[in-house]
Protein backbone atom coordinates (compact mmCIF):
# COMPACT_ATOMS: atom_id res chain seq x y z
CA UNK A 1 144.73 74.75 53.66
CA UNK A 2 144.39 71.45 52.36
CA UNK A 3 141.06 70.30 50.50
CA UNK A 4 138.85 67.97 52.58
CA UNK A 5 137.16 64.60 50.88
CA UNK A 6 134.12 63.24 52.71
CA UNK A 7 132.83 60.07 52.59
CA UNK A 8 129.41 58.53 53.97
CA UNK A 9 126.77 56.49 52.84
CA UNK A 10 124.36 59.74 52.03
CA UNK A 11 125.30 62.93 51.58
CA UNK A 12 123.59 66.31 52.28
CA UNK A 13 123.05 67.88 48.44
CA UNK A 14 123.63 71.25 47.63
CA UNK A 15 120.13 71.02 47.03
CA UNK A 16 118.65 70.64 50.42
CA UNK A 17 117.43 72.89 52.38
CA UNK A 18 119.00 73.85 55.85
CA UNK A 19 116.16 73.46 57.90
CA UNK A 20 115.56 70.00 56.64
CA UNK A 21 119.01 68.69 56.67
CA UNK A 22 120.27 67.65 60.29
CA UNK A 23 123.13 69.27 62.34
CA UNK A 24 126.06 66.96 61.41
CA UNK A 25 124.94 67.15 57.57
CA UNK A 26 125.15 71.19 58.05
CA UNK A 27 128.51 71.70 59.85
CA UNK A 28 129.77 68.87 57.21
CA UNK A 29 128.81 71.18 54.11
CA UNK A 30 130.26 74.35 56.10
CA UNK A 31 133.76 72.46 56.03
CA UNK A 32 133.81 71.69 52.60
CA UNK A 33 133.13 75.19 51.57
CA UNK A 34 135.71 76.86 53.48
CA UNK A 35 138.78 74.79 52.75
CA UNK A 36 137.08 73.48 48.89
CA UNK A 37 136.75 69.91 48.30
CA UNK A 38 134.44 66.62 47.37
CA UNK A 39 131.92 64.63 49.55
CA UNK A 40 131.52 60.96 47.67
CA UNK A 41 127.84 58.90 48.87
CA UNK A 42 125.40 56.91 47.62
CA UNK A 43 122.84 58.44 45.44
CA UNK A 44 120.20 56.93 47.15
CA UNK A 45 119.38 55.19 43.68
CA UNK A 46 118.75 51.40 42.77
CA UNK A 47 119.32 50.43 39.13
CA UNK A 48 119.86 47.46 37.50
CA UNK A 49 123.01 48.38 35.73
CA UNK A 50 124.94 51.43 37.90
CA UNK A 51 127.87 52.97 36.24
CA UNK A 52 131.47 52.39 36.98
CA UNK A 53 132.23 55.70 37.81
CA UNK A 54 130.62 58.51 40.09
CA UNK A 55 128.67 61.37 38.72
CA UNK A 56 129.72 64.81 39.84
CA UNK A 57 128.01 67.92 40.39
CA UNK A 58 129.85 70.95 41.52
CA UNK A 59 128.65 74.21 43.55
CA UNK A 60 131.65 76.38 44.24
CA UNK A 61 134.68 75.16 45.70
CA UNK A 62 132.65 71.71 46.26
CA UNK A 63 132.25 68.60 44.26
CA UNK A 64 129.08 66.33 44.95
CA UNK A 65 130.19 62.72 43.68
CA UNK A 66 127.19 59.87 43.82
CA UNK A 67 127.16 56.78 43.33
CA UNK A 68 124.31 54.09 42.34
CA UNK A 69 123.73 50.72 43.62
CA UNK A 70 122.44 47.85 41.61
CA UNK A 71 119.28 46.04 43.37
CA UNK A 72 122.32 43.10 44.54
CA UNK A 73 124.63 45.54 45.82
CA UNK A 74 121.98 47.23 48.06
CA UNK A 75 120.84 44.14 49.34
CA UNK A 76 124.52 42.83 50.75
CA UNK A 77 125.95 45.79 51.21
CA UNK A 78 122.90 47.87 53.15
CA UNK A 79 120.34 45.47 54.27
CA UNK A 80 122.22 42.48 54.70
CA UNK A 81 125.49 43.05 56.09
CA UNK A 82 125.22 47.30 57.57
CA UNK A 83 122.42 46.87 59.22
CA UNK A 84 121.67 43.39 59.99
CA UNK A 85 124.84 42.38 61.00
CA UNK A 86 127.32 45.36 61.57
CA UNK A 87 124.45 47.66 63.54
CA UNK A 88 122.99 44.88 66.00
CA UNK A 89 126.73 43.94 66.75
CA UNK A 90 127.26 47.40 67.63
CA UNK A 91 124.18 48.23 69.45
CA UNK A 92 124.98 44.73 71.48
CA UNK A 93 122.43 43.37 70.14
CA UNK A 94 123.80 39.76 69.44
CA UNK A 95 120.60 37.81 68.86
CA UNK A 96 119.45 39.71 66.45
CA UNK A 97 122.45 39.28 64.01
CA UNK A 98 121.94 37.81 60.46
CA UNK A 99 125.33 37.15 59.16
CA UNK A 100 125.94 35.24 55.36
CA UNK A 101 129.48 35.06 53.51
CA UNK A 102 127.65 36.43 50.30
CA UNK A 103 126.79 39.62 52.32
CA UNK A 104 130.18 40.32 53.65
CA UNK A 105 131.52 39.68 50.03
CA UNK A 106 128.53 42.71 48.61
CA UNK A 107 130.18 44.97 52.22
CA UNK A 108 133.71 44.30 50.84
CA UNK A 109 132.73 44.71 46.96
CA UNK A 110 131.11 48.09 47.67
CA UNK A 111 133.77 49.64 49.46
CA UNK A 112 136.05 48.37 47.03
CA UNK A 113 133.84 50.02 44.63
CA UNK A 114 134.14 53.74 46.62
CA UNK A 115 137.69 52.92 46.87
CA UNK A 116 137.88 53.00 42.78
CA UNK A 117 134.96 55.63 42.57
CA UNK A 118 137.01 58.25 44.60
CA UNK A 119 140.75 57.61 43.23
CA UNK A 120 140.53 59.21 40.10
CA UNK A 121 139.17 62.13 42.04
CA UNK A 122 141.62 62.45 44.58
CA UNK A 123 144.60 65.49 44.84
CA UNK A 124 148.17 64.61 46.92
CA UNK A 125 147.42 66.60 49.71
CA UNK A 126 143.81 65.89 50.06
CA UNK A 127 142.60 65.33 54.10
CA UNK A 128 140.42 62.38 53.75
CA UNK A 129 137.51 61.90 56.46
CA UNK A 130 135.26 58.90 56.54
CA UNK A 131 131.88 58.28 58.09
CA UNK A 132 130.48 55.36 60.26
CA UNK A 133 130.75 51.82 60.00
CA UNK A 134 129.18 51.17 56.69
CA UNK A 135 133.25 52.02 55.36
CA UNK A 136 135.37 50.08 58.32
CA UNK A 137 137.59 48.93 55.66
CA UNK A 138 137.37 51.70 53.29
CA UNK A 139 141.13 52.78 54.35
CA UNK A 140 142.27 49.24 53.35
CA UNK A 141 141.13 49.28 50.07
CA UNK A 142 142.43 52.81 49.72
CA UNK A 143 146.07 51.84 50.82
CA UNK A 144 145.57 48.87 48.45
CA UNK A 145 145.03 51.23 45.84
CA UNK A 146 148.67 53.41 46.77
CA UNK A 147 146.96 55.99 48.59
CA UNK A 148 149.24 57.69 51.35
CA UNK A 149 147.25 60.56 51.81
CA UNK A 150 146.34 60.73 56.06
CA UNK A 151 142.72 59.18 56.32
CA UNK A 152 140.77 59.82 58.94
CA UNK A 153 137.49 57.58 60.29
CA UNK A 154 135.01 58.43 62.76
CA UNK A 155 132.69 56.29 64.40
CA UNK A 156 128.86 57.59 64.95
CA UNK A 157 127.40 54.62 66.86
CA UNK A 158 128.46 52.74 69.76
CA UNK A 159 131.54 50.27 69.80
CA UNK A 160 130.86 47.58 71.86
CA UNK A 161 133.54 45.74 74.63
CA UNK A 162 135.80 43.62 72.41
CA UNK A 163 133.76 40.15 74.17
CA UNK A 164 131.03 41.41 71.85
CA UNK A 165 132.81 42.83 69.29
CA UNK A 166 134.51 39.45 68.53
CA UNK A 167 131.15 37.84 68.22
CA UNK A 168 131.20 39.47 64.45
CA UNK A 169 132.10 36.74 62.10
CA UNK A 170 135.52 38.00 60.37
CA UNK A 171 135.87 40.51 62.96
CA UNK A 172 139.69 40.68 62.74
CA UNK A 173 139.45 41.63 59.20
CA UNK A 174 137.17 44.27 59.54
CA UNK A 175 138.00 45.73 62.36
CA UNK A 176 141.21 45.35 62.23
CA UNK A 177 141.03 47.50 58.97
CA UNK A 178 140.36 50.17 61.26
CA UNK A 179 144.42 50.53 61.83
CA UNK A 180 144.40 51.57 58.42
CA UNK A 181 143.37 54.98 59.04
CA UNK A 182 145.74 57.38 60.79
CA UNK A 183 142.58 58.80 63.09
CA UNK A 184 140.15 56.63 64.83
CA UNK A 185 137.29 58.59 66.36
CA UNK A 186 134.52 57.52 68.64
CA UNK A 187 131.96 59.81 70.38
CA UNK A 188 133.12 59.24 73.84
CA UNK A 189 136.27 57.84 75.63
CA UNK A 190 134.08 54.24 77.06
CA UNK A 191 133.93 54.12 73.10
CA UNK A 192 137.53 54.58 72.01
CA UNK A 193 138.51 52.44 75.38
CA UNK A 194 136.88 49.53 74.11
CA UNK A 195 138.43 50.13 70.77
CA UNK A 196 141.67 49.96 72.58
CA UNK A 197 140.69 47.02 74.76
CA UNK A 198 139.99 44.92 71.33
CA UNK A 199 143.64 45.94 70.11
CA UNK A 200 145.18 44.54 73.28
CA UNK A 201 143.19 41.23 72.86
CA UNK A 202 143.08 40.65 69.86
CA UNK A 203 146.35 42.54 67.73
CA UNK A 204 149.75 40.57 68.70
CA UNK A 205 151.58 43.35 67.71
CA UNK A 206 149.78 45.77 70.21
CA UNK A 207 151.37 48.61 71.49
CA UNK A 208 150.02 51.90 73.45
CA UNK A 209 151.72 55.15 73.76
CA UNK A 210 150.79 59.19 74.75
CA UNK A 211 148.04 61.19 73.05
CA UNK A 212 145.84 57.72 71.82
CA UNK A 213 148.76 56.40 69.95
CA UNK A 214 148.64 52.77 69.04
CA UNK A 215 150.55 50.39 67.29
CA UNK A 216 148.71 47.37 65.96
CA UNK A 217 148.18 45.18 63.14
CA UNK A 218 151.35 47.00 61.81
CA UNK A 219 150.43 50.40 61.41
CA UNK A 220 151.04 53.44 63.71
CA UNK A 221 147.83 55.47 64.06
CA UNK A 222 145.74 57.90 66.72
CA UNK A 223 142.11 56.96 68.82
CA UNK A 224 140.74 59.60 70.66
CA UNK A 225 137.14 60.53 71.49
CA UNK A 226 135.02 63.42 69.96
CA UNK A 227 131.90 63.85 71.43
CA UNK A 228 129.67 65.22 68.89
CA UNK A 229 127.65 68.97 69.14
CA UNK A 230 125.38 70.75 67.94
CA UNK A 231 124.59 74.29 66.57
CA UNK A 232 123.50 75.16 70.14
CA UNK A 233 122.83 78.93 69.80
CA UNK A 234 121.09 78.60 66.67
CA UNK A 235 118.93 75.62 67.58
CA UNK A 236 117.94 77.69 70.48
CA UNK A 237 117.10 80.82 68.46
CA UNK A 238 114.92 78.46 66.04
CA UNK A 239 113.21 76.79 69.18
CA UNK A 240 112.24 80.36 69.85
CA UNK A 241 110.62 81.35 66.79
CA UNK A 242 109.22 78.16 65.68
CA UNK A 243 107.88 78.33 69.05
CA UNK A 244 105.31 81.01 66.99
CA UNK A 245 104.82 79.46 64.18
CA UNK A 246 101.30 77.40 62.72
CA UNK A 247 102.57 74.27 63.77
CA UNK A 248 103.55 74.48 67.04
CA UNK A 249 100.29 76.86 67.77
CA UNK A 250 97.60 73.47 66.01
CA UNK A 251 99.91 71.49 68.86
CA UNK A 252 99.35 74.16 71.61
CA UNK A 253 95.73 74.32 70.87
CA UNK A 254 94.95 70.62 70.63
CA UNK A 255 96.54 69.84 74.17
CA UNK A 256 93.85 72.10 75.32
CA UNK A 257 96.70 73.07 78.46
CA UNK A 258 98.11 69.28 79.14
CA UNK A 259 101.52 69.44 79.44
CA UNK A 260 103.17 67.21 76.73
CA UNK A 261 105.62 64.46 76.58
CA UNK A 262 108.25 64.07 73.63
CA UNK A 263 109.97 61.14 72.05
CA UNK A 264 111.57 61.40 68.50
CA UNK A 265 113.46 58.71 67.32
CA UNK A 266 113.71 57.28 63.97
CA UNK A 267 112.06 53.50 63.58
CA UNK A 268 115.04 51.58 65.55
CA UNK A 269 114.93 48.78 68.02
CA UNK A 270 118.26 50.31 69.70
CA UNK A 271 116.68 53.70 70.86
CA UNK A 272 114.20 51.59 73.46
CA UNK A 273 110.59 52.71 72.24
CA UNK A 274 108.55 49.63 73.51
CA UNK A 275 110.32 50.15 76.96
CA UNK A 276 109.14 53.84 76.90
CA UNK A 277 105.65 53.22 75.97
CA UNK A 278 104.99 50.09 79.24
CA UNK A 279 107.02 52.98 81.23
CA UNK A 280 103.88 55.54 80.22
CA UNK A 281 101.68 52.72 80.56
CA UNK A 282 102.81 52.28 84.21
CA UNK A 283 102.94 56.16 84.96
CA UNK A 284 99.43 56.03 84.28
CA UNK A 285 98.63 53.25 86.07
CA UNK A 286 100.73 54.28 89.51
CA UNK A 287 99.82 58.18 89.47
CA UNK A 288 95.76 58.50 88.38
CA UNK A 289 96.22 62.04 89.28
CA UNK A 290 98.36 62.51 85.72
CA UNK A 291 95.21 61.27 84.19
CA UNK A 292 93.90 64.09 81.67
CA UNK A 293 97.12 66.29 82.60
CA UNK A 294 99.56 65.13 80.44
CA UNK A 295 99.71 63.66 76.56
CA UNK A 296 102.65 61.43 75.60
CA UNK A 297 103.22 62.22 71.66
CA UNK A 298 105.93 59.84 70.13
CA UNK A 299 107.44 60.38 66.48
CA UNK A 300 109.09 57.82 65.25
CA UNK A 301 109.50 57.61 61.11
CA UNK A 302 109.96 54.43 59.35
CA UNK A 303 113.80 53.34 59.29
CA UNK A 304 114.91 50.55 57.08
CA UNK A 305 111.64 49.04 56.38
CA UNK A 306 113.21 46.71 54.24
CA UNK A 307 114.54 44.78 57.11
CA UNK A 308 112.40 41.85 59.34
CA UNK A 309 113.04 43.33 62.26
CA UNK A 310 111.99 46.97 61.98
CA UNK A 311 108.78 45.63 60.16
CA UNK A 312 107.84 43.56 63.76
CA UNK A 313 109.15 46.67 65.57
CA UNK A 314 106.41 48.87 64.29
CA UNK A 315 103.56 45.81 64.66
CA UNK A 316 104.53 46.21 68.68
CA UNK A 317 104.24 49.99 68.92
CA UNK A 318 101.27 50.46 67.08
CA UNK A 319 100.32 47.14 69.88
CA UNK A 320 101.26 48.76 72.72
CA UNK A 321 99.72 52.55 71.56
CA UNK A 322 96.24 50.98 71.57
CA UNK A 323 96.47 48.77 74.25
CA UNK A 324 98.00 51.95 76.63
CA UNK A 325 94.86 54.18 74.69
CA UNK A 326 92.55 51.74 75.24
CA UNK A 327 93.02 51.18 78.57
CA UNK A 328 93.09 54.97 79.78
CA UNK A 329 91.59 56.94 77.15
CA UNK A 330 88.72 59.38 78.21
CA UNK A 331 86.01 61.24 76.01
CA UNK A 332 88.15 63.80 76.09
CA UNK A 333 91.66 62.54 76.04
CA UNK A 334 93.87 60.12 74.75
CA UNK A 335 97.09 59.55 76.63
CA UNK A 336 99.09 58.57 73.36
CA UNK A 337 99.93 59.72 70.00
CA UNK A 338 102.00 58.32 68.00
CA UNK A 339 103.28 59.68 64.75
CA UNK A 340 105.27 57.18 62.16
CA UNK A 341 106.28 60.16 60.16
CA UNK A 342 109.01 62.33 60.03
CA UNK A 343 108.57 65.72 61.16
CA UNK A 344 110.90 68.96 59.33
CA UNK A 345 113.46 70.14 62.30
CA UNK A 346 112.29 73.81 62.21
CA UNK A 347 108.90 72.22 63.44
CA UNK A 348 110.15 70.08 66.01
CA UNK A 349 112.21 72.70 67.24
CA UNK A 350 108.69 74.55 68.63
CA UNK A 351 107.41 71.39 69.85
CA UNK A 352 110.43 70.80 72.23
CA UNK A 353 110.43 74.19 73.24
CA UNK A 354 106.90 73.62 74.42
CA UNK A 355 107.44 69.96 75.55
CA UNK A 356 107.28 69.54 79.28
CA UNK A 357 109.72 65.80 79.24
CA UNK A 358 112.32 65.01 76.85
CA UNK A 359 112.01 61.04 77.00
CA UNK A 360 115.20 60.19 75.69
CA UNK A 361 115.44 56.51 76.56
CA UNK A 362 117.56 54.41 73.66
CA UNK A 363 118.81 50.97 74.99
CA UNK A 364 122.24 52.21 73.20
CA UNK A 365 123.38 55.13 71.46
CA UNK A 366 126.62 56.59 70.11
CA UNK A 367 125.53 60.15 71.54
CA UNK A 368 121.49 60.87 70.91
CA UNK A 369 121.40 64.47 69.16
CA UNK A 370 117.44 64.76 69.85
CA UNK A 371 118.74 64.85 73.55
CA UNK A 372 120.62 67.96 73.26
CA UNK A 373 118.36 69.68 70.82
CA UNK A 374 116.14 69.57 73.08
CA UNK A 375 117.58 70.97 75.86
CA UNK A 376 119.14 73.82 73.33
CA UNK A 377 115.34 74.67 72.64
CA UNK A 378 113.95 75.24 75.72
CA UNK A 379 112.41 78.82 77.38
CA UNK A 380 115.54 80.02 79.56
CA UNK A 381 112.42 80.72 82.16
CA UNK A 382 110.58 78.13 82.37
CA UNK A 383 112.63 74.92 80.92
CA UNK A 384 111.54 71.64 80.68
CA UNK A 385 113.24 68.29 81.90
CA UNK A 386 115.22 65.94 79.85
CA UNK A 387 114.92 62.18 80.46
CA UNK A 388 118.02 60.16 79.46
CA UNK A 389 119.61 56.71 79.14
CA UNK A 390 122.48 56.56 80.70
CA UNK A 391 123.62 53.98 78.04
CA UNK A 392 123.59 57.30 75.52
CA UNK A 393 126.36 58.86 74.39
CA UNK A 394 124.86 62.42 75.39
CA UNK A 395 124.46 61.45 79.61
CA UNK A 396 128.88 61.59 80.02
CA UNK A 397 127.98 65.61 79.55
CA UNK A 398 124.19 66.62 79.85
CA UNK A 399 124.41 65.75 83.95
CA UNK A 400 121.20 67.58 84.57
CA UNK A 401 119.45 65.31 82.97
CA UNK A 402 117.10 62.54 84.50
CA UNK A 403 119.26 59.85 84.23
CA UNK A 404 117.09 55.94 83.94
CA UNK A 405 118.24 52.59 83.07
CA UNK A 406 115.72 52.20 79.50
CA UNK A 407 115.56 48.50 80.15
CA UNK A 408 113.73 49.64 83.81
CA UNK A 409 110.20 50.69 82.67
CA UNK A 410 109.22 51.20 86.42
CA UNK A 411 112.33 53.48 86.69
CA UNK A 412 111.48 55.68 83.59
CA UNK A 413 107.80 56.19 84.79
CA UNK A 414 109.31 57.53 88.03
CA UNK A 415 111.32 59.76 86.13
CA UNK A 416 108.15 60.83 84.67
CA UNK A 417 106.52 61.47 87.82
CA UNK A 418 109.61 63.62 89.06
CA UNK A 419 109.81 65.69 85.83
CA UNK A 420 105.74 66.54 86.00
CA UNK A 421 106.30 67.46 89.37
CA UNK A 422 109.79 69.17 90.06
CA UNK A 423 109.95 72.86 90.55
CA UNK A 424 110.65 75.60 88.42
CA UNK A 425 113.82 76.58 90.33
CA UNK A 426 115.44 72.99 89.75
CA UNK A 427 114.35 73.12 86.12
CA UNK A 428 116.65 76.08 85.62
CA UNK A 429 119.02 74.90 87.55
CA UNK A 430 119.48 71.83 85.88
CA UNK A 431 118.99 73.06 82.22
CA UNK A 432 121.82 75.88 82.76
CA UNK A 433 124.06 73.21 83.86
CA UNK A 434 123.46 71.34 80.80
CA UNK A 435 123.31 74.42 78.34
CA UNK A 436 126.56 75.12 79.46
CA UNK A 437 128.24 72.24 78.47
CA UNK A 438 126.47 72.66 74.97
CA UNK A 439 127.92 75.89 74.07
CA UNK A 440 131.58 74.75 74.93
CA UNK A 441 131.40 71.71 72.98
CA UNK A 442 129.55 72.39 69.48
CA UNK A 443 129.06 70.73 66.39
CA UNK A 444 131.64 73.38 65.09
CA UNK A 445 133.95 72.35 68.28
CA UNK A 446 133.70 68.80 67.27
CA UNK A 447 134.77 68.96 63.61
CA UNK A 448 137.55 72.01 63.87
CA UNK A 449 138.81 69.51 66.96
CA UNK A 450 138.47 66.38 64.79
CA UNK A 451 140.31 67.81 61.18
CA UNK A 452 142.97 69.77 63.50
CA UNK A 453 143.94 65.73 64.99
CA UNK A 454 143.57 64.24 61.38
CA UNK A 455 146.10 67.17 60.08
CA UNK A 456 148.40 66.19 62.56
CA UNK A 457 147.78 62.92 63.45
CA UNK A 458 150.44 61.83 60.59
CA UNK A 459 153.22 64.04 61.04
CA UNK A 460 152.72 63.30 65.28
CA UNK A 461 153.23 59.47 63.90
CA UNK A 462 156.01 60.06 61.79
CA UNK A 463 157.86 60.99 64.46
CA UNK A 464 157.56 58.08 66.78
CA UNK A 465 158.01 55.70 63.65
């Protein structure tokens, strides 16, 4: 079995603990241990002068390689080019891009960097998979460097239609890197179709054939879609027994029998928070008779705080969560909470199992893991009802959902209405629909499905070369 090498912007230490490390971070870790291998990141350090070469740790079969970033590099490369240029392209979010030539040269000069950091490290017959679109040229540099091993890239966020995704300055360059890898992943097929849609436009050379082969920019190489799982039966079993535990029972107590509400998000513009709050706002105001029956508890920890726009993001929720509270709050009830921390999984776990809603509303997503953790949590017997974007990843397969436009406020609090109100009998029905689809397609389905296409992607190539 050949040895797997990971790379993503942070990895999941040996160190961490299971219940505080997320899904994807999990099944990753699993993979390295049973074939042996290395998973290259950032440290999640700033220094002034980094070294030139990663620093290893190994436990078992695995290598951990880190690197540092000096105070520049972290600027270009994560604040000023990932996320304020790459992720609002992505999330089609075109006004809010803040593009500079110096940024793009820290992207480039980083990746170059990982390119360097990981060669030395490196065996022949080592399956190489890359993470997400801080690395869309990653392969580039690699092949630069004389590296023929197959390379595989998967994309966690949305890819927008190629007349957005040529609104990124130097867009054929990066994304036309992406033809460097042999295996181009997205998490559904609307995903990897636009992909394909920006070859045809935009690659002179382009060419489709069977099984998400493409020819373009010169190189012969695979897209296909891999919608990502989860550990469904085990998410359920902790949802059961954190459903017990101190946590969840202060929560239980304190609603003093409201039913409850649930948004978790981390601090992002894309996953439609304001939206959600006027759509709780207008519940409130349409349907009185909610009034002192149901508690709307948002958690949403700070994300990239470092950047303009989260910083106004959280000025407008804290905003709208007093002017919603101020409005409808009782002596004896206040219709919001909202929680800018994070909160450890094996906690949240108990409060989804006990949340009535699921309001899962981004304005984009790749897929939206919260959404099917939540559903994996709930009491068989007495489920409760997931609200969804249907611009998320997770609405192609979780059909019992909900399903509102996020930019419709008066849409969402409808949906709120429906979910407070619909009987037990549809709950069921709808949540063993959806449960269904979540133990056929796991997060151990979605990575044996995605290395099984990287191992073969090249020799499948080969053969039509």
């Amino acid at each position: 079995m050949a040895r797997l090498v990971i790379i993503s912007n942070r990895i999941s230490s040996p160190r961490e603990k299971q219940a505080r490390a997320g899904g994807l971070a999990v099944a990753l870790r699993e993979a390295l241990k049973q074939r042996g291998g290395l998973w290259l990141g950032w440290s999640g350090e700033v220094v002034p002068n980094p070294a030139g070469t990663a620093h290893v740790i190994s436990a078992g079969n695995v290598d951990y390689a880190t690197i540092d970033f000096s105070p520049d590099e972290h600027r270009k490369f994560y604040v000023d080019f990932a996320n304020s240029t790459l992720w609002p392209i992505f999330h089609y979010r075109m006004g809010l891009i803040d593009f500079s030539p110096e940024a793009l040269d820290g992207y480039m000069m980083v990746n170059r960097r990982f390119a360097e950091s990981l060669l030395p490290l490196l065996q022949p017959g080592d399956l190489i998979w890359v993470h997400d679109y801080h690395f869309l040229p990653l392969a580039a540099e690699l092949r630069r460097l004389g590296i023929r091993n197959r390379i595989g890239y998967f994309h966690h966020i949305p890819f927008p239609a190629p007349e957005v995704a040529i609104a990124l300055p130097r867009h054929e360059m990066l994304i036309g890197a992406l033809a460097q890898y042999d295996l181009v992943g997205f998490q559904t097929p609307t995903d990897a179709k636009a992909f394909v849609d920006y070859l045809a436009l935009e690659a002179p050379d382009h060419s489709s054939g069977p099984d998400g082969r493409q020819h373009a920019f010169n190189r012969d190489f695979r897209v296909q879609a891999f919608p990502i799982g989860i550990d469904t039966e085990g998410f359920a079993k902790l949802g059961e027994l954190a459903s017990k535990n101190a946590e969840t029972h202060r929560l239980v107590e304190s609603l003093v029998g409201r039913k409850l509400v649930i948004g978790v998000d981390r601090l992002d513009y894309s996953k439609g928070i304001p939206q959600r709050l006027r759509a709780f706002g207008m519940l409130l105001a349409k349907h009185p008779e909610h009034h002192r029956r149901v508690t709307y508890m948002q958690i949403a920890p700070v994300s990239r705080g470092e950047v303009s726009q989260y910083r106004k993001l959280r000025n407008e929720l804290e905003r709208l969560t007093g002017h919603i509270n101020g409005r409808f709050t009782e002596y004896d009830w206040a219709p919001v909470r909202y929680l800018n921390k994070s909160v450890p999984r094996n906690t949240l776990a108990g409060f989804y199992r006990h949340a009535a809603i699921g309001l899962v509303t981004p304005l984009r997503d790749g897929m939206n893991l919260v959404a099917k953790e939540y559903v994996a949590a709930q009491n068989p017997m007495d489920p409760g009802v997931l609200v969804l974007s249907r611009f998320a990843g997770a609405a192609r397969e979780l059909q019992g959902a909900l399903a509102v436009n996020p930019h419709d406020p008066e849409q969402i609090a409808d949906a709120i209405d429906q979910a407070l109100t619909m009987p037990r009998e549809e709950r069921i029905e709808r949540w063993q629909g959806m449960m269904a689809v979540l133990r056929s397609n796991t997060i151990e389905h979605w990575r044996e499905s995605y290395l099984t296409a990287l191992r073969d992607a090249k020799i499948n190539l080969d053969l039509v070369s």
